[in-house]
PDB file of N, CA and C in Angstrom:
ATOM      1  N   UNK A   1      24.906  17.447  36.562  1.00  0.00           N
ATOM      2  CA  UNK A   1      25.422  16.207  36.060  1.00  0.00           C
ATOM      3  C   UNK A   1      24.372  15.396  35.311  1.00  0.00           C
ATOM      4  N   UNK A   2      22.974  15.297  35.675  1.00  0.00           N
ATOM      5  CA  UNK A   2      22.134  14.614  34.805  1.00  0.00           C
ATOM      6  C   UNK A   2      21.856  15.428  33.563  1.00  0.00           C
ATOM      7  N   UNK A   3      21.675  16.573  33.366  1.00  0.00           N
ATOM      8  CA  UNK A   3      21.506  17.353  32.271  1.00  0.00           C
ATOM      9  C   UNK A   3      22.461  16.549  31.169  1.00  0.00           C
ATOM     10  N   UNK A   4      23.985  16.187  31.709  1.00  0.00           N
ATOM     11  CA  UNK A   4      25.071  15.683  30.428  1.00  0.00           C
ATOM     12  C   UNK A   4      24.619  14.460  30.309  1.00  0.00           C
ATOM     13  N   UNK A   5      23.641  13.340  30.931  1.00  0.00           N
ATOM     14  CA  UNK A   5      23.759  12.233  30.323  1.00  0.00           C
ATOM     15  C   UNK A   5      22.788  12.652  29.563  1.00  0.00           C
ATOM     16  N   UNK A   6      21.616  13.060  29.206  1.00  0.00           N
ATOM     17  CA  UNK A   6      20.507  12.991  28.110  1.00  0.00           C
ATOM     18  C   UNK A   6      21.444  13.910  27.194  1.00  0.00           C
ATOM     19  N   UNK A   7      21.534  13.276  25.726  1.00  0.00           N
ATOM     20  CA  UNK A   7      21.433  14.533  25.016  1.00  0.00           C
ATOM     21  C   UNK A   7      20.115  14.411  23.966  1.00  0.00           C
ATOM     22  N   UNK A   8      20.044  15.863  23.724  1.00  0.00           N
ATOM     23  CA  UNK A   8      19.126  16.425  22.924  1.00  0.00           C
ATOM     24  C   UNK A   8      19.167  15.889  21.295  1.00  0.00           C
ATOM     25  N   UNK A   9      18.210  15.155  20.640  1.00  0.00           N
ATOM     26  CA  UNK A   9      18.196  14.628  19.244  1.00  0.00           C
ATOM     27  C   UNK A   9      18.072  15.882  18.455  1.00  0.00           C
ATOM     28  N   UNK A  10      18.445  16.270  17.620  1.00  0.00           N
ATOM     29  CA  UNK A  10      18.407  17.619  16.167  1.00  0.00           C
ATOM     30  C   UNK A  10      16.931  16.995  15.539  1.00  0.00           C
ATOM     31  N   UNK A  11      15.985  18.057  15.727  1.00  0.00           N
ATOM     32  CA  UNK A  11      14.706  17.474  14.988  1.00  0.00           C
ATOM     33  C   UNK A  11      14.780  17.174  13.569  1.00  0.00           C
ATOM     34  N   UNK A  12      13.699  16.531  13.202  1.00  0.00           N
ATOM     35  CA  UNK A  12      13.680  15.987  11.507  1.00  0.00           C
ATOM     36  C   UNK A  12      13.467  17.313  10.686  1.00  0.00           C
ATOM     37  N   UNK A  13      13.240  17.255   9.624  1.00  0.00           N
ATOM     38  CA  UNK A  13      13.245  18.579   8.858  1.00  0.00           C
ATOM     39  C   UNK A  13      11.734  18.671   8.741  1.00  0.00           C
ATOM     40  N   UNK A  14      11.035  19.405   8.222  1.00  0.00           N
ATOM     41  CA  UNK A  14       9.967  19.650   8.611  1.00  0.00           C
ATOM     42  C   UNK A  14       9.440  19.465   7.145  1.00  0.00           C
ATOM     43  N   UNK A  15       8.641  18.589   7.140  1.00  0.00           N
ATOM     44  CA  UNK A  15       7.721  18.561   5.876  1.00  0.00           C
ATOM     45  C   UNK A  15       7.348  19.500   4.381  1.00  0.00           C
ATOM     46  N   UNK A  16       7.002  19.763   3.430  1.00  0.00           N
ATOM     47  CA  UNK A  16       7.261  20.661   2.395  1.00  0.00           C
ATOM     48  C   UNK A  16       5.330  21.128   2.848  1.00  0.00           C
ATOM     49  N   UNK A  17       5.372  22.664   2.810  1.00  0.00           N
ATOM     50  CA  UNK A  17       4.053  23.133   2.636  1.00  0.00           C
ATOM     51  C   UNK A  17       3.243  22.623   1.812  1.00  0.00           C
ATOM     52  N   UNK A  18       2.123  22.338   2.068  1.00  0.00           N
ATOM     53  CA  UNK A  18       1.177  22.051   1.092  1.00  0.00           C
ATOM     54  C   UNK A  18       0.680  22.380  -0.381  1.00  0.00           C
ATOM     55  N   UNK A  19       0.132  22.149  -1.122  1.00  0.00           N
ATOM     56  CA  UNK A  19      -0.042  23.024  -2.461  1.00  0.00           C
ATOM     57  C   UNK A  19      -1.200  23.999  -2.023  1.00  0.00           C
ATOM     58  N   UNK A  20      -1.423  25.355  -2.811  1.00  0.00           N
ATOM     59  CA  UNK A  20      -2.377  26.048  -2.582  1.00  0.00           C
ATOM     60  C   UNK A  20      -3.436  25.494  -2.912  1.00  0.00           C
ATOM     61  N   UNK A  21      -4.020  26.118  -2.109  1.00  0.00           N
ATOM     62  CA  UNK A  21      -5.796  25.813  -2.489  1.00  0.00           C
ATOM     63  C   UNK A  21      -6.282  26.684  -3.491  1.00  0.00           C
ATOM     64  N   UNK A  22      -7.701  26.409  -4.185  1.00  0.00           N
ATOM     65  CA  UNK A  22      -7.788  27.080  -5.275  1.00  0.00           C
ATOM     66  C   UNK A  22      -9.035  27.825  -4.356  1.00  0.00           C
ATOM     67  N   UNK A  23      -8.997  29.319  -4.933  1.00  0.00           N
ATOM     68  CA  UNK A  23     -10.469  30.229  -3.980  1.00  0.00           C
ATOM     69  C   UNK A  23     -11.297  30.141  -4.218  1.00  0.00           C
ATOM     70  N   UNK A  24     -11.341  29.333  -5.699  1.00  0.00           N
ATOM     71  CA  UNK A  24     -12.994  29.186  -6.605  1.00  0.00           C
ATOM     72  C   UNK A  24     -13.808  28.573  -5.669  1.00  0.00           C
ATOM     73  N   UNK A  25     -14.835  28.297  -5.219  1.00  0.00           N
ATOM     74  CA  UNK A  25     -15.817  27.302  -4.349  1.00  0.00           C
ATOM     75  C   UNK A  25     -16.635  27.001  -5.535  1.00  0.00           C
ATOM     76  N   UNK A  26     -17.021  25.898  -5.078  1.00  0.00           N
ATOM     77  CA  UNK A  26     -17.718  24.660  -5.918  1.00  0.00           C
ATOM     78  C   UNK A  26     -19.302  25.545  -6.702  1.00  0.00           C
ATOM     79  N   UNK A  27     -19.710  26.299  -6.223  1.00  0.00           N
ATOM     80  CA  UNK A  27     -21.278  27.032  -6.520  1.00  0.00           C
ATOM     81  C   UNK A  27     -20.615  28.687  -7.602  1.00  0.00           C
ATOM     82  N   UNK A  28     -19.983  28.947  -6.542  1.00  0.00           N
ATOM     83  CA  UNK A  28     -19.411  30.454  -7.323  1.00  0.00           C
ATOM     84  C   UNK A  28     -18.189  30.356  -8.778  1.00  0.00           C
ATOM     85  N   UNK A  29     -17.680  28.917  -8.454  1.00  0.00           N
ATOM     86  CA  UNK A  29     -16.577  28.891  -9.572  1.00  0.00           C
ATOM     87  C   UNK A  29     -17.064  28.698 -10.552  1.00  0.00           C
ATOM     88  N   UNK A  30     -16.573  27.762 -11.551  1.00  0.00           N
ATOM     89  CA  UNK A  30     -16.912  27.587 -13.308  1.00  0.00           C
ATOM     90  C   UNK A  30     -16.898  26.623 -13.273  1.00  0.00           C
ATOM     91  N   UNK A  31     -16.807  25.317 -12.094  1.00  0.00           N
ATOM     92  CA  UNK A  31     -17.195  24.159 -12.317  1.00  0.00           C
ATOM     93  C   UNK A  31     -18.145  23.658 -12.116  1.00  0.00           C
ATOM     94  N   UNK A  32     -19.173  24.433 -12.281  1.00  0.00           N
ATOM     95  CA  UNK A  32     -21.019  24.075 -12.425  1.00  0.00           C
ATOM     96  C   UNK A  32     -21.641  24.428 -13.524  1.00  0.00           C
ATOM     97  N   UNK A  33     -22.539  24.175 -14.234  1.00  0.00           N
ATOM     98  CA  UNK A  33     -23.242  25.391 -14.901  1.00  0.00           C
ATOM     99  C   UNK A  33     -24.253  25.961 -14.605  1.00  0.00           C
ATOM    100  N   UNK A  34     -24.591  27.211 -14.924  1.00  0.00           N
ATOM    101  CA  UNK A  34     -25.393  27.890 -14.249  1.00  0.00           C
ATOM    102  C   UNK A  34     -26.785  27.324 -14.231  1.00  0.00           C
ATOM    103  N   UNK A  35     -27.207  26.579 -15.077  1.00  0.00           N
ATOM    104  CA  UNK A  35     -28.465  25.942 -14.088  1.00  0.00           C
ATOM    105  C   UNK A  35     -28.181  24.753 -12.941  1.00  0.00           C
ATOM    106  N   UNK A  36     -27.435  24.333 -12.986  1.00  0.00           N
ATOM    107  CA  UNK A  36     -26.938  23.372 -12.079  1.00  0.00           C
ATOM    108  C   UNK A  36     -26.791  24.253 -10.301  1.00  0.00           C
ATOM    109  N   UNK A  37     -25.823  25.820 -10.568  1.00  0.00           N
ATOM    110  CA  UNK A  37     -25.910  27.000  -9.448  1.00  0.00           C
ATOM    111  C   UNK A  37     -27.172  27.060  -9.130  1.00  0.00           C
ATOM    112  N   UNK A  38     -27.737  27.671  -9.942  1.00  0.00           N
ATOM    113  CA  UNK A  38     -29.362  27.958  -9.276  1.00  0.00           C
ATOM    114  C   UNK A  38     -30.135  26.544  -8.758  1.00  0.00           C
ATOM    115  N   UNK A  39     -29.890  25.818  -9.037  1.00  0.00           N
ATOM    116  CA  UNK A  39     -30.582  24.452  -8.199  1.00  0.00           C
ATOM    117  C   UNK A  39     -30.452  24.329  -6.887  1.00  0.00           C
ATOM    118  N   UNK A  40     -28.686  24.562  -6.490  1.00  0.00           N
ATOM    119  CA  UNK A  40     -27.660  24.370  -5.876  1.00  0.00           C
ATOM    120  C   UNK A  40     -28.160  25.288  -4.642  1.00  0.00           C
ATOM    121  N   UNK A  41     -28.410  26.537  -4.750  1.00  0.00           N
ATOM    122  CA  UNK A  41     -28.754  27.938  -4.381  1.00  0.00           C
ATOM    123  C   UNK A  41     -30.511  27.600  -3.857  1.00  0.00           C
ATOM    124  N   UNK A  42     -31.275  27.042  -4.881  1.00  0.00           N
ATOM    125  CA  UNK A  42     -32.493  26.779  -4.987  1.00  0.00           C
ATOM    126  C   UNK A  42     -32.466  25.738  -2.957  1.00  0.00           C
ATOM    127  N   UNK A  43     -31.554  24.916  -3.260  1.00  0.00           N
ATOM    128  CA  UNK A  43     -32.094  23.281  -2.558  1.00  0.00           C
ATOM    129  C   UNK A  43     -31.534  24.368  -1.194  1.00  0.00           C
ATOM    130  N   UNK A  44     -30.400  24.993  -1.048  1.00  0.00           N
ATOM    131  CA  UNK A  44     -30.138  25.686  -0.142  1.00  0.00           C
ATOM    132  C   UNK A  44     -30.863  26.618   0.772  1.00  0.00           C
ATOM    133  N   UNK A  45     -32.081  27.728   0.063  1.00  0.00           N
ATOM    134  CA  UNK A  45     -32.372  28.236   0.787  1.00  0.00           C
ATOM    135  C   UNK A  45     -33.941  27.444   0.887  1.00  0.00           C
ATOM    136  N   UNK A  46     -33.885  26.477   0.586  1.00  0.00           N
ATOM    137  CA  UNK A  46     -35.229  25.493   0.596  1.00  0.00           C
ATOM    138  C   UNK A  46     -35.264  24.948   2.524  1.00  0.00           C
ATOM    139  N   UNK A  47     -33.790  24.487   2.244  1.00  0.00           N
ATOM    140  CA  UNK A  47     -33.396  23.779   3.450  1.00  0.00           C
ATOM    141  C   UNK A  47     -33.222  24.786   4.712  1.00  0.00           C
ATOM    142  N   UNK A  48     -32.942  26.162   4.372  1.00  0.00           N
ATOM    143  CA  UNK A  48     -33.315  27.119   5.463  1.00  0.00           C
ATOM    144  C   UNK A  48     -34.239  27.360   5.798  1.00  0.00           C
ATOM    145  N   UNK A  49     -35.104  27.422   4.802  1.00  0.00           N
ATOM    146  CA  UNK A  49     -36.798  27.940   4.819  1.00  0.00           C
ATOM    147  C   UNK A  49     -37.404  26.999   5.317  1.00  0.00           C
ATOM    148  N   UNK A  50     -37.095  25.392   5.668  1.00  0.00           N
ATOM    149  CA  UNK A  50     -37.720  24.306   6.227  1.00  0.00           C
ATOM    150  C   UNK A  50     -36.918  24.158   7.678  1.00  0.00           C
ATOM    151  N   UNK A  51     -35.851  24.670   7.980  1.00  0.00           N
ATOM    152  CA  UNK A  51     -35.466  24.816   9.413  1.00  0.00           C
ATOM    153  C   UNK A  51     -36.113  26.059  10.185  1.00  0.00           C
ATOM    154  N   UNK A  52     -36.169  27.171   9.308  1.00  0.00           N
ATOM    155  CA  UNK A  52     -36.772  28.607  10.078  1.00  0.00           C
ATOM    156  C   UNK A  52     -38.455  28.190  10.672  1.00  0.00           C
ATOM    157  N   UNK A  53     -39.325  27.628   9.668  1.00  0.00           N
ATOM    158  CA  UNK A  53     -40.391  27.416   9.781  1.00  0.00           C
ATOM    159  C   UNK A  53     -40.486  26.413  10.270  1.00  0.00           C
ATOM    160  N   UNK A  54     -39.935  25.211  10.663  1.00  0.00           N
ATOM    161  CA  UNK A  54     -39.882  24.309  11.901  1.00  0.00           C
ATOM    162  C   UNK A  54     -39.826  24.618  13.311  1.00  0.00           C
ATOM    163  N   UNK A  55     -38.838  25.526  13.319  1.00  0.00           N
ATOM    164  CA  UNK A  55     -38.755  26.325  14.528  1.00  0.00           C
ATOM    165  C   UNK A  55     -40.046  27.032  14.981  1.00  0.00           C
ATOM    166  N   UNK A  56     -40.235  27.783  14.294  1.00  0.00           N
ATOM    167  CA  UNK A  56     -41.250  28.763  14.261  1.00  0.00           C
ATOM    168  C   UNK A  56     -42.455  28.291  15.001  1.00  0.00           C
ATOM    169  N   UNK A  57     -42.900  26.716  14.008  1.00  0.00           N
ATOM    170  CA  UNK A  57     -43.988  26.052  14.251  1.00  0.00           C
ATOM    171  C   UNK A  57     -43.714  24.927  15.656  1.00  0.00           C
ATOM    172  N   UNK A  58     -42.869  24.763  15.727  1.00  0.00           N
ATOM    173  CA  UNK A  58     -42.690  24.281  17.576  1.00  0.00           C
ATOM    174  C   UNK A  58     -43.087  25.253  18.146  1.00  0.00           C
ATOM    175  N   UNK A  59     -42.297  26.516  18.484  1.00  0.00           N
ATOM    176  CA  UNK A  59     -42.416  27.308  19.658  1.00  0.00           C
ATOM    177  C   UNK A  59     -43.995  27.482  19.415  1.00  0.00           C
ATOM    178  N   UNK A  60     -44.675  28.098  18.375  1.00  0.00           N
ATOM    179  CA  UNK A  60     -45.993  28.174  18.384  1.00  0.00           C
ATOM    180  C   UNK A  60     -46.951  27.059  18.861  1.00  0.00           C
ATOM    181  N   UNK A  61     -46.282  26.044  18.439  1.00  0.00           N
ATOM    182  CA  UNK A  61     -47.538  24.825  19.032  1.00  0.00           C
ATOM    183  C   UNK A  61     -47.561  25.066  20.885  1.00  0.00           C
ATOM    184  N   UNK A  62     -46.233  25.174  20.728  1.00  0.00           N
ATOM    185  CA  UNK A  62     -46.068  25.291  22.705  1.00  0.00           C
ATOM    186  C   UNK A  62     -46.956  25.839  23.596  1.00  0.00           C
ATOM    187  N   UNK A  63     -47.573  27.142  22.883  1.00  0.00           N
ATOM    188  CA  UNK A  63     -48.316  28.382  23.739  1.00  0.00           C
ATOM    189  C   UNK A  63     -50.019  27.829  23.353  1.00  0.00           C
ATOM    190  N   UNK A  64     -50.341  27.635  22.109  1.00  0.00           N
ATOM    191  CA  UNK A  64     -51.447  27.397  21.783  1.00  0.00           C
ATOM    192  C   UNK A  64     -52.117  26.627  20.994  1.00  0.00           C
ATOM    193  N   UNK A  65     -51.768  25.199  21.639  1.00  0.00           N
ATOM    194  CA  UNK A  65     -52.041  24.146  21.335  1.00  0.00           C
ATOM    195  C   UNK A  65     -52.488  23.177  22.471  1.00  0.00           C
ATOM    196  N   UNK A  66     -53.854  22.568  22.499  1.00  0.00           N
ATOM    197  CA  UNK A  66     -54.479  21.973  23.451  1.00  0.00           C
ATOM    198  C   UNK A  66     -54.011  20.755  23.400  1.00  0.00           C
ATOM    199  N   UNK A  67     -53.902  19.871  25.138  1.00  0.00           N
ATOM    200  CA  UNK A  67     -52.957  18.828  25.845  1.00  0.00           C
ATOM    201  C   UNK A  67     -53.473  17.524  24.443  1.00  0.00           C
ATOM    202  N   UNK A  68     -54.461  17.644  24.132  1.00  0.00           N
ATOM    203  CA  UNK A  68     -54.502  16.563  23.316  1.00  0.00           C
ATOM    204  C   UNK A  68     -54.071  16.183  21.725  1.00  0.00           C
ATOM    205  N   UNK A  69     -54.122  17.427  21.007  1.00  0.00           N
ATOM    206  CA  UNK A  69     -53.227  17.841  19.808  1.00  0.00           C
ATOM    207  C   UNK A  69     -51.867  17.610  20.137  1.00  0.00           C
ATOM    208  N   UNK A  70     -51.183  18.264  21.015  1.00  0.00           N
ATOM    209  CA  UNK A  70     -49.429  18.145  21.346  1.00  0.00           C
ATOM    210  C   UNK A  70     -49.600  16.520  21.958  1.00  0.00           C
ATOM    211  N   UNK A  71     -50.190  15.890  22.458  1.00  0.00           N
ATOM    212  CA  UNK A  71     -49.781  14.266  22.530  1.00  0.00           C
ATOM    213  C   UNK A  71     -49.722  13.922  21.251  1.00  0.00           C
ATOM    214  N   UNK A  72     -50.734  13.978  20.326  1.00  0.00           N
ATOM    215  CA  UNK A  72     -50.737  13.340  18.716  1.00  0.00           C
ATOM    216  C   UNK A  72     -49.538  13.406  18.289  1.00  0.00           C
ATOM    217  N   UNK A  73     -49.396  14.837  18.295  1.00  0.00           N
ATOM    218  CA  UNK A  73     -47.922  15.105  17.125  1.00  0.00           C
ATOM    219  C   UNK A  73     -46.601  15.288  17.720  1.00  0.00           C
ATOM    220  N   UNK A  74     -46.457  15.730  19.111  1.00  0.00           N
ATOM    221  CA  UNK A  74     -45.312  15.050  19.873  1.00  0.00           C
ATOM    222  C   UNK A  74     -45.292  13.788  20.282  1.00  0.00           C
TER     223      UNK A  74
END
């Protein structure tokens, strides 16, 4: 008997799909020019090469670096 007093609302219609996305990416597509890519590419593996060697140079200070050097620069 409670089941008949609720009834069930018919949902709304469901929104229209989105437009496609385009596959070009911003570096590989044609909306750069190619010296603008290589900069792009350039600042990129700059910013890896300054995280790898950050790393690098912590763990190294850790093992062989005397108590008074690691106060300075930590």
């Amino acid at each position: 008997m409670i089941l008949l007093l609720f009834r069930l609302k018919p949902l709304p219609p469901s929104p229209p799909p989105p437009p496609p996305v385009s596959t070009k990416s911003l570096v590989s597509g044609s909306i750069l020019s190619p010296t603008t890519k290589n900069f792009v590419r350039c600042a990129g593996l700059s910013g890896a090469l300054a995280i790898c060697l950050g790393v690098y140079g912590a763990h190294v200070m850790k093992e062989n670096t005397p108590d008074e050097l690691k106060r300075v620069c930590l």
